[in-house]
PDB file of N, CA and C in Angstrom:
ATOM      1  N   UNK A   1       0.819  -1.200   0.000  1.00  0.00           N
ATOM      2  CA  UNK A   1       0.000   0.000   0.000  1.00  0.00           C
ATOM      3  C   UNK A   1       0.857   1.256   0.000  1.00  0.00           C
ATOM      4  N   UNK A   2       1.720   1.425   0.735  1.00  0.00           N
ATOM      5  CA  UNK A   2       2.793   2.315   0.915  1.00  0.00           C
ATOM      6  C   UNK A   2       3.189   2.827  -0.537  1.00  0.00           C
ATOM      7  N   UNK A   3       3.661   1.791  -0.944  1.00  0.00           N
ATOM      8  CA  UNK A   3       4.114   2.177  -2.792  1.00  0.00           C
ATOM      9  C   UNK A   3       2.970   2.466  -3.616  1.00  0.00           C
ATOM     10  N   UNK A   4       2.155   2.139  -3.690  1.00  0.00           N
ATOM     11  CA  UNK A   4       0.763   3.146  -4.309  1.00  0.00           C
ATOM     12  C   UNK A   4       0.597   4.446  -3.718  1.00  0.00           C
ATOM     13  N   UNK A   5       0.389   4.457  -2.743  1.00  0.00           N
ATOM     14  CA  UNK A   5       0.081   5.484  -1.960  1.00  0.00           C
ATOM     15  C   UNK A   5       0.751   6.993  -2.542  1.00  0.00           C
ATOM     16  N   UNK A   6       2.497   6.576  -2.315  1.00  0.00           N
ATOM     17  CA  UNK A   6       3.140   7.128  -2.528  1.00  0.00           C
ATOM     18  C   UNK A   6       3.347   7.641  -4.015  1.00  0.00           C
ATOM     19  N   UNK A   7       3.062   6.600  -5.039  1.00  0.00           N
ATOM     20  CA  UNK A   7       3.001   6.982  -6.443  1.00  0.00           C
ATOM     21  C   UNK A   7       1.929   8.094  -6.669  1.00  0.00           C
ATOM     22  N   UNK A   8       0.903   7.854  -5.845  1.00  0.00           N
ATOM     23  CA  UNK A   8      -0.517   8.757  -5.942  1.00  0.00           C
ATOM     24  C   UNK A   8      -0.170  10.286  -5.639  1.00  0.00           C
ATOM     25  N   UNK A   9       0.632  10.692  -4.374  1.00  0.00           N
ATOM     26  CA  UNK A   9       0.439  11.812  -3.772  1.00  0.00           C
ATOM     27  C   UNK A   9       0.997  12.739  -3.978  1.00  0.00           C
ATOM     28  N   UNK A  10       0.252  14.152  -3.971  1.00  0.00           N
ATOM     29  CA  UNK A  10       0.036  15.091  -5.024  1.00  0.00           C
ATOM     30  C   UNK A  10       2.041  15.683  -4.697  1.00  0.00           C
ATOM     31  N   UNK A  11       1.958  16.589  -5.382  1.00  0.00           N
ATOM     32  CA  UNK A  11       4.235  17.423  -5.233  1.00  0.00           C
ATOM     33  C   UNK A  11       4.156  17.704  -3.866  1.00  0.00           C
ATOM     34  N   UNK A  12       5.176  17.886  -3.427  1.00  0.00           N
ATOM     35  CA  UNK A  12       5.949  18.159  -2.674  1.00  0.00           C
ATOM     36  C   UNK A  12       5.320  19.426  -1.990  1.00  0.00           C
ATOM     37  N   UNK A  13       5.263  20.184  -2.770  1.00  0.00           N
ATOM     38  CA  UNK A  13       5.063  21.810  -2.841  1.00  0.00           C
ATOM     39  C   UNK A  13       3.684  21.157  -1.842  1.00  0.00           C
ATOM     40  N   UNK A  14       2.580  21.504  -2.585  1.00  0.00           N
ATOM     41  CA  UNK A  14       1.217  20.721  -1.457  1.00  0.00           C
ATOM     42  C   UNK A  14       0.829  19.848  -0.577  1.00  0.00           C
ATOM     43  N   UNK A  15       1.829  19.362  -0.548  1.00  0.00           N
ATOM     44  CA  UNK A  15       1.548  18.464   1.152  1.00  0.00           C
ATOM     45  C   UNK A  15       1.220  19.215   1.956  1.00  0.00           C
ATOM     46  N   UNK A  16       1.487  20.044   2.293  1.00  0.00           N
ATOM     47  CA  UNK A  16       1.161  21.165   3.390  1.00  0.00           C
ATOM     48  C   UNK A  16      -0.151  21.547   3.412  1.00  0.00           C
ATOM     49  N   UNK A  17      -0.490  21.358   2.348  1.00  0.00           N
ATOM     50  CA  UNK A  17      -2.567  21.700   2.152  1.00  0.00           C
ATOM     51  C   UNK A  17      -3.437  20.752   2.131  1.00  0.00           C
ATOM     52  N   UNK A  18      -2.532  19.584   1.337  1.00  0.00           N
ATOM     53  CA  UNK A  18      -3.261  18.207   1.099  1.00  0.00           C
ATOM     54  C   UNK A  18      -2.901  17.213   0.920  1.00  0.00           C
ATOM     55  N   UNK A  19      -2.647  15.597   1.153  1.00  0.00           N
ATOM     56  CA  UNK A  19      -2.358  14.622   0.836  1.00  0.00           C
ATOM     57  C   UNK A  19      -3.352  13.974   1.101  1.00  0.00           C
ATOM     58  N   UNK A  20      -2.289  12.261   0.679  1.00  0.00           N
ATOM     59  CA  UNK A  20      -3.205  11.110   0.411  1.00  0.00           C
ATOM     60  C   UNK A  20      -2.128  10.059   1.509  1.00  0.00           C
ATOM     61  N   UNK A  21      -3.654   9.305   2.087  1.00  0.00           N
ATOM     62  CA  UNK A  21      -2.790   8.381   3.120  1.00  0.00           C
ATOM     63  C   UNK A  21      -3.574   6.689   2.765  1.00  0.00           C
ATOM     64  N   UNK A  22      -3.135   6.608   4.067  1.00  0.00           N
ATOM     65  CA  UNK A  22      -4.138   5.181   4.202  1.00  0.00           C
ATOM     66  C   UNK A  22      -4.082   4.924   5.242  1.00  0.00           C
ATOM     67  N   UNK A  23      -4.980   4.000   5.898  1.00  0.00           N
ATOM     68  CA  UNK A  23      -5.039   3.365   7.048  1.00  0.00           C
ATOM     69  C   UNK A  23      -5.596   2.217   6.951  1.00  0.00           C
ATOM     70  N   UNK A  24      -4.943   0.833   7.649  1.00  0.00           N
ATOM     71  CA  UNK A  24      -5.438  -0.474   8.168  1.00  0.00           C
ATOM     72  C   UNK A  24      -5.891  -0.586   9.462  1.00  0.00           C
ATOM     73  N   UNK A  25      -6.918  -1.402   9.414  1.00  0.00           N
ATOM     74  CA  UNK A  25      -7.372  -1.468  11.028  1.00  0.00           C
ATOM     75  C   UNK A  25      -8.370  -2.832  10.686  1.00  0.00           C
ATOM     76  N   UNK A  26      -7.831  -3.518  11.649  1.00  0.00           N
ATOM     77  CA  UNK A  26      -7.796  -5.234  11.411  1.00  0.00           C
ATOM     78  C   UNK A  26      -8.068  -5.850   9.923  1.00  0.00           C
ATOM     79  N   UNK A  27      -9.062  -5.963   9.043  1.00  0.00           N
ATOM     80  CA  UNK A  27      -9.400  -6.497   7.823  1.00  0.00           C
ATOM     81  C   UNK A  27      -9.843  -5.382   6.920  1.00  0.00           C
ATOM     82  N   UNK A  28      -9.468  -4.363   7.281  1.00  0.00           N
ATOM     83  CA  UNK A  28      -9.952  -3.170   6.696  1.00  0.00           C
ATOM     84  C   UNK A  28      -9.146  -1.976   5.543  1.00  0.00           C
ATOM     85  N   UNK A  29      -8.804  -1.538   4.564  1.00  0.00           N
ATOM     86  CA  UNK A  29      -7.949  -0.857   3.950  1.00  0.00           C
ATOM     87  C   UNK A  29      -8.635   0.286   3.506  1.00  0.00           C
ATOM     88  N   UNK A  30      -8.134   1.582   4.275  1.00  0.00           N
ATOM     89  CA  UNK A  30      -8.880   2.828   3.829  1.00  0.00           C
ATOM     90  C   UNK A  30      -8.026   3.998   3.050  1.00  0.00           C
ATOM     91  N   UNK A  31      -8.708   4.133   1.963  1.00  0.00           N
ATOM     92  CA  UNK A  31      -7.382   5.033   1.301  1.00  0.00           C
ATOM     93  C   UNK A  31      -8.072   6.229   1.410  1.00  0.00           C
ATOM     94  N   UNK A  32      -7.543   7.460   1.819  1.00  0.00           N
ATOM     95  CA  UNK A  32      -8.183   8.847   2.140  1.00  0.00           C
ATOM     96  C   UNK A  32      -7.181  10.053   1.977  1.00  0.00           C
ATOM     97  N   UNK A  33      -8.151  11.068   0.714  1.00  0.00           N
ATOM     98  CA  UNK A  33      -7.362  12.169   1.481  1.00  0.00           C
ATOM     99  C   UNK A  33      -7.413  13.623   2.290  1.00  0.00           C
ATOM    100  N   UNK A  34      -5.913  13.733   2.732  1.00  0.00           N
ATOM    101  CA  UNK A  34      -6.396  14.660   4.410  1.00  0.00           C
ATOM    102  C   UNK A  34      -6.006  16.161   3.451  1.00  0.00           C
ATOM    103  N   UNK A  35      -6.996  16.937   4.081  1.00  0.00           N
ATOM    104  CA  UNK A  35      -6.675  18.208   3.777  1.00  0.00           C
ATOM    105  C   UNK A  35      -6.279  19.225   5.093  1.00  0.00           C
ATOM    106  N   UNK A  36      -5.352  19.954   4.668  1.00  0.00           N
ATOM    107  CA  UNK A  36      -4.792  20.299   6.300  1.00  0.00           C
ATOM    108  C   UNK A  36      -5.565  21.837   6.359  1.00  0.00           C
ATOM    109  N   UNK A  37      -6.199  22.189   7.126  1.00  0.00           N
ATOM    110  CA  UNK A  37      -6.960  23.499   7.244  1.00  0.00           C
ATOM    111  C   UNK A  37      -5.867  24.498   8.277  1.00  0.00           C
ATOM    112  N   UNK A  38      -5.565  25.793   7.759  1.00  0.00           N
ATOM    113  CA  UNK A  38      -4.423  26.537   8.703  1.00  0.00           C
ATOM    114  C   UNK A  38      -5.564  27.127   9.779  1.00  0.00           C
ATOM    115  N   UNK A  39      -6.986  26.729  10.245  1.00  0.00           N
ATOM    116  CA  UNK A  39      -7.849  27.468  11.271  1.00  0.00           C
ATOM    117  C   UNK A  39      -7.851  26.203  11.631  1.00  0.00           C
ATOM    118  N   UNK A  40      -7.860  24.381  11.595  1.00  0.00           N
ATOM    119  CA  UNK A  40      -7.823  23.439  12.308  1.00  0.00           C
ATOM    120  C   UNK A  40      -6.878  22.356  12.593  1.00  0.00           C
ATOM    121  N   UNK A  41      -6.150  21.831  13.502  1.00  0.00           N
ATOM    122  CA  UNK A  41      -5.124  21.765  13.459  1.00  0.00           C
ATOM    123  C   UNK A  41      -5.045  20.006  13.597  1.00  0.00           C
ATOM    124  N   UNK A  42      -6.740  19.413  13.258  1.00  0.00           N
ATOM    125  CA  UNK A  42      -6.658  17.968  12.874  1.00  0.00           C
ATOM    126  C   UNK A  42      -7.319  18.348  11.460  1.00  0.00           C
ATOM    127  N   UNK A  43      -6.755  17.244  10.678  1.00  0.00           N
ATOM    128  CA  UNK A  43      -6.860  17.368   9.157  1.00  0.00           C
ATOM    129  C   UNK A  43      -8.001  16.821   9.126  1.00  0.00           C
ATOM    130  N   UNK A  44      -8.389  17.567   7.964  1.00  0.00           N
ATOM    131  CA  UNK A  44      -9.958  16.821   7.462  1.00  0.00           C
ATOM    132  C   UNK A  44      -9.725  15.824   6.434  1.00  0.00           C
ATOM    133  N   UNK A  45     -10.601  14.706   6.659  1.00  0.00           N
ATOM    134  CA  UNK A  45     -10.174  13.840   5.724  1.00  0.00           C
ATOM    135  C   UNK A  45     -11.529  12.927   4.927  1.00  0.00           C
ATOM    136  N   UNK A  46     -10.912  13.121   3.823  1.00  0.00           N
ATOM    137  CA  UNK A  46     -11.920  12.569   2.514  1.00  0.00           C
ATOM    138  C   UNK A  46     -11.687  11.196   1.891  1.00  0.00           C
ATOM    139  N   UNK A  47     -12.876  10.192   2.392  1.00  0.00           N
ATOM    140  CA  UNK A  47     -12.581   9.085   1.901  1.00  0.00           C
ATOM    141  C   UNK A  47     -12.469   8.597   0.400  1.00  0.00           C
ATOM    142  N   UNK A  48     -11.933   7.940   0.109  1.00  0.00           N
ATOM    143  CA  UNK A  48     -11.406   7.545  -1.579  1.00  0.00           C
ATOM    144  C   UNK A  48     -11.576   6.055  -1.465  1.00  0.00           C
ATOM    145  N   UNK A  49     -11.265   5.051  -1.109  1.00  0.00           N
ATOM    146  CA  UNK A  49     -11.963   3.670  -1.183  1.00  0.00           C
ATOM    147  C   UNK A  49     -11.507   2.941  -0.465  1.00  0.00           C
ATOM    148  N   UNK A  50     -11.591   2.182  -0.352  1.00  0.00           N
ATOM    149  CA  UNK A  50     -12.113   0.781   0.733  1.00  0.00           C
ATOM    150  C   UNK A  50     -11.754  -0.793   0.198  1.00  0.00           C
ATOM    151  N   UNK A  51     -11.428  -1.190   1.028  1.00  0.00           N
ATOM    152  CA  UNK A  51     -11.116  -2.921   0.639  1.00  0.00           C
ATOM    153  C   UNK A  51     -11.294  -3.315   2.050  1.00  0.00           C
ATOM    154  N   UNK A  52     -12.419  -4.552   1.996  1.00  0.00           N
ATOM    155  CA  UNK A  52     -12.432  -5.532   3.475  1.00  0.00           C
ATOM    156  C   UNK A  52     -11.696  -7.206   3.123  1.00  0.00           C
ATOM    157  N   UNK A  53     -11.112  -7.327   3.757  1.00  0.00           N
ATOM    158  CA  UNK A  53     -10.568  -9.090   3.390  1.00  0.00           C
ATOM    159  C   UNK A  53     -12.031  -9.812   3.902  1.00  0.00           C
ATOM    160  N   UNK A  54     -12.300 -10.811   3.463  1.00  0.00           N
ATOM    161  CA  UNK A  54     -13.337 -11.372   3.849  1.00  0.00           C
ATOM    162  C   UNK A  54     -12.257 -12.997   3.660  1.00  0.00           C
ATOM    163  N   UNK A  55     -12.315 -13.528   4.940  1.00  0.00           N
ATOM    164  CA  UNK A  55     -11.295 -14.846   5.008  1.00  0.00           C
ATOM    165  C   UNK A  55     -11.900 -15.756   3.860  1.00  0.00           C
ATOM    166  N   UNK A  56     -13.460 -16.319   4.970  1.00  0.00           N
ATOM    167  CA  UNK A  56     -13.984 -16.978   4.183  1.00  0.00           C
ATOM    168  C   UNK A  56     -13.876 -17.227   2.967  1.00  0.00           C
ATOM    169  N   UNK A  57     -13.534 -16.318   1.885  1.00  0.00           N
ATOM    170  CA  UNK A  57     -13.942 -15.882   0.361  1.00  0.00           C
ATOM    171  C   UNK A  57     -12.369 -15.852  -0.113  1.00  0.00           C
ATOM    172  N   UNK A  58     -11.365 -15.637   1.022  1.00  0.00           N
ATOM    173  CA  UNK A  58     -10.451 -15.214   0.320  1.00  0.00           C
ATOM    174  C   UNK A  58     -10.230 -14.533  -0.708  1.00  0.00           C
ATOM    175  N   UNK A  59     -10.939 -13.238  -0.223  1.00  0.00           N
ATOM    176  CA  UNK A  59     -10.693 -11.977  -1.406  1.00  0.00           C
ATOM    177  C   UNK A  59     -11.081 -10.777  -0.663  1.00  0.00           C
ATOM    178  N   UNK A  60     -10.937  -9.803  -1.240  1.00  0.00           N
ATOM    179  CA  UNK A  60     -11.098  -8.642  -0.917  1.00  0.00           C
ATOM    180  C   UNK A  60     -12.581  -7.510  -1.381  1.00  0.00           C
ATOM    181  N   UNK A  61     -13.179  -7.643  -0.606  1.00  0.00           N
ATOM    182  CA  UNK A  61     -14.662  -6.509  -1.452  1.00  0.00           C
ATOM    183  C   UNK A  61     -14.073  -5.137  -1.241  1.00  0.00           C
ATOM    184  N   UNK A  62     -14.191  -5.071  -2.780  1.00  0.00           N
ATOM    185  CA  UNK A  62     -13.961  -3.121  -2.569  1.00  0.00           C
ATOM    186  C   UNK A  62     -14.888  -2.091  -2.583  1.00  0.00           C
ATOM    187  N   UNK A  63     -15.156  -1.190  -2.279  1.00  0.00           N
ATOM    188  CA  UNK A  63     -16.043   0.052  -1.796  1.00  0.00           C
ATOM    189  C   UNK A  63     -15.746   1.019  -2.150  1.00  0.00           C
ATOM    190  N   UNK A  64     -16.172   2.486  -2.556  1.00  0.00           N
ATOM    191  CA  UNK A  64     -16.362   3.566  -3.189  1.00  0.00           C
ATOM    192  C   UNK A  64     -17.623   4.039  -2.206  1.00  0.00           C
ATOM    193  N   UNK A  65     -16.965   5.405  -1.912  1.00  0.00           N
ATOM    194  CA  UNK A  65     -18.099   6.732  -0.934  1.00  0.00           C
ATOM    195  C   UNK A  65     -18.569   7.218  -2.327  1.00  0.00           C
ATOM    196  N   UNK A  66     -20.180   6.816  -1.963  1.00  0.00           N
ATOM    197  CA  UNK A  66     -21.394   7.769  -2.777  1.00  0.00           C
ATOM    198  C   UNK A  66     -21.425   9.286  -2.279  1.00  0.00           C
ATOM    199  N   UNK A  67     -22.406   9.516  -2.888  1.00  0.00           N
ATOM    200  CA  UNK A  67     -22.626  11.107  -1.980  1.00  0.00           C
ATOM    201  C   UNK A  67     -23.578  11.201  -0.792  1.00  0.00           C
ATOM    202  N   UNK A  68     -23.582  10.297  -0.531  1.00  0.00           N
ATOM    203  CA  UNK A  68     -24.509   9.851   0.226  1.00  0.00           C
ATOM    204  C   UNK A  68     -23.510   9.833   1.953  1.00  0.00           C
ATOM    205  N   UNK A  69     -22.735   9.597   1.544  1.00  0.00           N
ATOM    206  CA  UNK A  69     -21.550   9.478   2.914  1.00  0.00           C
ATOM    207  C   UNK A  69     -21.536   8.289   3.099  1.00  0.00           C
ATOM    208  N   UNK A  70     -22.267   7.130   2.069  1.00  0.00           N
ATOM    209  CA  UNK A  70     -21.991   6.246   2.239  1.00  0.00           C
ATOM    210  C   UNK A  70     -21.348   4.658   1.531  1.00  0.00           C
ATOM    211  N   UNK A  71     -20.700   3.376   2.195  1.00  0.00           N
ATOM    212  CA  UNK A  71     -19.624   2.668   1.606  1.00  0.00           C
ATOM    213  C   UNK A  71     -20.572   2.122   0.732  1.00  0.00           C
ATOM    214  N   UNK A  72     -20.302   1.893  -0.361  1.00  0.00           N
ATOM    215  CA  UNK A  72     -20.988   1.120  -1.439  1.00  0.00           C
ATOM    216  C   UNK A  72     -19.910  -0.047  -2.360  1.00  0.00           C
ATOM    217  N   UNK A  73     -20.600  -1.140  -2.318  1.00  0.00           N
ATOM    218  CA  UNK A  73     -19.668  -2.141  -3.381  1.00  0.00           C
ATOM    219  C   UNK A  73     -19.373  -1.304  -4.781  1.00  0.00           C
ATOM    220  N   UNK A  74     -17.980  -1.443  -5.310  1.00  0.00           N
ATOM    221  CA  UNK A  74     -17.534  -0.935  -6.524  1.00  0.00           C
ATOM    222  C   UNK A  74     -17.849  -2.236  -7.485  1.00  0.00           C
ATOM    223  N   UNK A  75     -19.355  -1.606  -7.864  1.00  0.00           N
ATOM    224  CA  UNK A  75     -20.081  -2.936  -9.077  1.00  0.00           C
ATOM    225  C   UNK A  75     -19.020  -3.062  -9.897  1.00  0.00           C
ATOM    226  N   UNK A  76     -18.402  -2.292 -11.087  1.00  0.00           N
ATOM    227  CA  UNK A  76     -17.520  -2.832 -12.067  1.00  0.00           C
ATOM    228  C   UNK A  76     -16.868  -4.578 -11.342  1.00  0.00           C
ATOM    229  N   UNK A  77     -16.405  -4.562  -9.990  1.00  0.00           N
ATOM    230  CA  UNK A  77     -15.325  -5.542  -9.923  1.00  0.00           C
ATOM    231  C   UNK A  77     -15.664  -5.147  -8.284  1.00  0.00           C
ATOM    232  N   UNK A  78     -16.643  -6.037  -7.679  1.00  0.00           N
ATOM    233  CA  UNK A  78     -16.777  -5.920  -6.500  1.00  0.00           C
ATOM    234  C   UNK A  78     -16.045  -6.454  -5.284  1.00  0.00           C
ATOM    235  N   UNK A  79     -14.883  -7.541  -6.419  1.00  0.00           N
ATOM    236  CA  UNK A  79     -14.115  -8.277  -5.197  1.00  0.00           C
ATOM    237  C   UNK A  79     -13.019  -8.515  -6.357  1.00  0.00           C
ATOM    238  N   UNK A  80     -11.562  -8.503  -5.350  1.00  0.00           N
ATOM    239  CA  UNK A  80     -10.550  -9.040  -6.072  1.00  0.00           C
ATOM    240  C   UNK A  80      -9.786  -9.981  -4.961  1.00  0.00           C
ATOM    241  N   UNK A  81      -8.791 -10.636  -5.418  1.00  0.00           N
ATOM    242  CA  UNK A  81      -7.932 -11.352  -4.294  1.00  0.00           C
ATOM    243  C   UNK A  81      -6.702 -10.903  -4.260  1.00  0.00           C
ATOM    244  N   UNK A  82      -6.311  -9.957  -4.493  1.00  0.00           N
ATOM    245  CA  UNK A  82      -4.745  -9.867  -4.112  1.00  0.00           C
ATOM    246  C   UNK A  82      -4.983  -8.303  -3.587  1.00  0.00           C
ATOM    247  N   UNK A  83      -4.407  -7.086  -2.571  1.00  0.00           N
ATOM    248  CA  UNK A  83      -4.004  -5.940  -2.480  1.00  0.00           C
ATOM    249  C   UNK A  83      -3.847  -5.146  -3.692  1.00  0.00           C
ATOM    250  N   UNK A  84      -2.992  -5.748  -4.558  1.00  0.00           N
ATOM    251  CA  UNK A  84      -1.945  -5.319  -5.385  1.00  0.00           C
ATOM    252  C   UNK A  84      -3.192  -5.259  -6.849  1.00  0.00           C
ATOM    253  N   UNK A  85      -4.387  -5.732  -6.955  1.00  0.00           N
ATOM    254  CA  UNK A  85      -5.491  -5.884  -7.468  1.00  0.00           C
ATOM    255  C   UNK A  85      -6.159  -4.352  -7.240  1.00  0.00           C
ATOM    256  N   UNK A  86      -6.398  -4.724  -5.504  1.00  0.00           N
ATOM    257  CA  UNK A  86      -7.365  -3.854  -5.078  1.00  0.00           C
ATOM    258  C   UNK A  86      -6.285  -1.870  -5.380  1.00  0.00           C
ATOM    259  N   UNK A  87      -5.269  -2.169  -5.686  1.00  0.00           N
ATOM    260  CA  UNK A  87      -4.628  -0.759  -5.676  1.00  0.00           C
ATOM    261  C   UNK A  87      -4.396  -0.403  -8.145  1.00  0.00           C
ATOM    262  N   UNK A  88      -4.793  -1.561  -8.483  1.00  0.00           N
ATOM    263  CA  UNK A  88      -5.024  -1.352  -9.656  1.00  0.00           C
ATOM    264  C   UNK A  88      -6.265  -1.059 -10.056  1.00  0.00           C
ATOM    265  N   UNK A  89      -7.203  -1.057  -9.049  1.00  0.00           N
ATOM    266  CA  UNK A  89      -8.574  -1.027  -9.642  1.00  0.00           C
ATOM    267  C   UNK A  89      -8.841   0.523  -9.185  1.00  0.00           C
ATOM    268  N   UNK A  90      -7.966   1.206  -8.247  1.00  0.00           N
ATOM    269  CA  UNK A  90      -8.487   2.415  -8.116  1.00  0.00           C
ATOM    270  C   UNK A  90      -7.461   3.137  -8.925  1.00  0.00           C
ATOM    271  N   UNK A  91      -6.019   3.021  -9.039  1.00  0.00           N
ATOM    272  CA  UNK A  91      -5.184   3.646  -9.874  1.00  0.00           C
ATOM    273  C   UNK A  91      -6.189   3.941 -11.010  1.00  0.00           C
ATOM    274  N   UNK A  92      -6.868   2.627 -11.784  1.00  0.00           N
ATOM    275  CA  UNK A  92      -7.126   2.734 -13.321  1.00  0.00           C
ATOM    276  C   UNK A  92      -8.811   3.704 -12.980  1.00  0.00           C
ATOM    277  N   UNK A  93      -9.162   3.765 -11.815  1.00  0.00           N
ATOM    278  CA  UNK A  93     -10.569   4.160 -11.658  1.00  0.00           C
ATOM    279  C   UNK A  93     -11.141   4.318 -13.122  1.00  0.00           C
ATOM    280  N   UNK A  94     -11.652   3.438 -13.602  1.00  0.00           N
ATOM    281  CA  UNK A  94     -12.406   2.975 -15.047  1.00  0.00           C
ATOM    282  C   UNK A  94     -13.737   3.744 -14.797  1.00  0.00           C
ATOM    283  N   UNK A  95     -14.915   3.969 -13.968  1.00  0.00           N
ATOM    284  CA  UNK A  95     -15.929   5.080 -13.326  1.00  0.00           C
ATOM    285  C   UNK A  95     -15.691   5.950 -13.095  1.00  0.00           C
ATOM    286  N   UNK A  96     -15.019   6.841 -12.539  1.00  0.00           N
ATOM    287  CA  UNK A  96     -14.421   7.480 -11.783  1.00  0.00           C
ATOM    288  C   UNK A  96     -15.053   7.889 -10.650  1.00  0.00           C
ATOM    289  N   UNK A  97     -15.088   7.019  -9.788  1.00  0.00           N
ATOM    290  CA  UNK A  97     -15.875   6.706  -8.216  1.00  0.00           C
ATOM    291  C   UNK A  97     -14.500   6.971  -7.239  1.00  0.00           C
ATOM    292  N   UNK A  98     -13.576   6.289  -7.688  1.00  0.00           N
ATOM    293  CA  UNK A  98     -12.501   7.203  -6.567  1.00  0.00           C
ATOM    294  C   UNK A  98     -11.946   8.283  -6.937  1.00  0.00           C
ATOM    295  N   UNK A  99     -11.346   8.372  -7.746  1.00  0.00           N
ATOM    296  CA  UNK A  99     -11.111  10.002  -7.684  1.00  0.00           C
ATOM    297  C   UNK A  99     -11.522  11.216  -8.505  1.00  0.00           C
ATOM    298  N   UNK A 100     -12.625  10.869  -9.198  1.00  0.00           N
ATOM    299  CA  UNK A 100     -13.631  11.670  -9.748  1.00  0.00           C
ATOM    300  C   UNK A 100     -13.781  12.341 -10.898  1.00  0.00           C
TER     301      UNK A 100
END
């Protein structure tokens, strides 16, 4: 994730206003990005997509934020099995549901 991540995030120059992160938290992969506000001094942050491991299935369901504020299966390709899948399917965003 790290090496996607990193391919993704915007120059140098703008980090200071905005980036792109991620976070894991047990079966969970959240890719988001934080915008840094100079009046708040925790970043606001905008979700971009989602992957849950599901053991059972051995694969990964991926997710896309509607406008709704909420997680929705990414119909094109609702499940893949590898990470390295789930970080090609938003790179190529074929909809453009993650990054718009």
């Amino acid at each position: 994730m790290s090496e996607f991540i990193e391919t993704r995030r915007p120059p140098m120059h703008l980090r200071k206003e905005v980036d792109l992160a991620f976070r894991l938290e047990r079966q969970t992969v959240d890719i988001f990005e934080m915008r840094i506000l100079p009046w708040d001094p925790v970043p606001l942050e905008q979700p971009i997509a989602r992957a849950r491991w599901v053991k059972s299935r051995n694969c990964w369901n991926v997710y896309w934020m509607r406008v709704d504020l909420k997680w929705h299966a990414y119909e094109p390709e609702p499940t893949v099995r590898t990470i390295e899948a789930f970080c090609a399917l938003v790179n190529e965003d074929a909809y453009a549901c993650f990054w718009g």
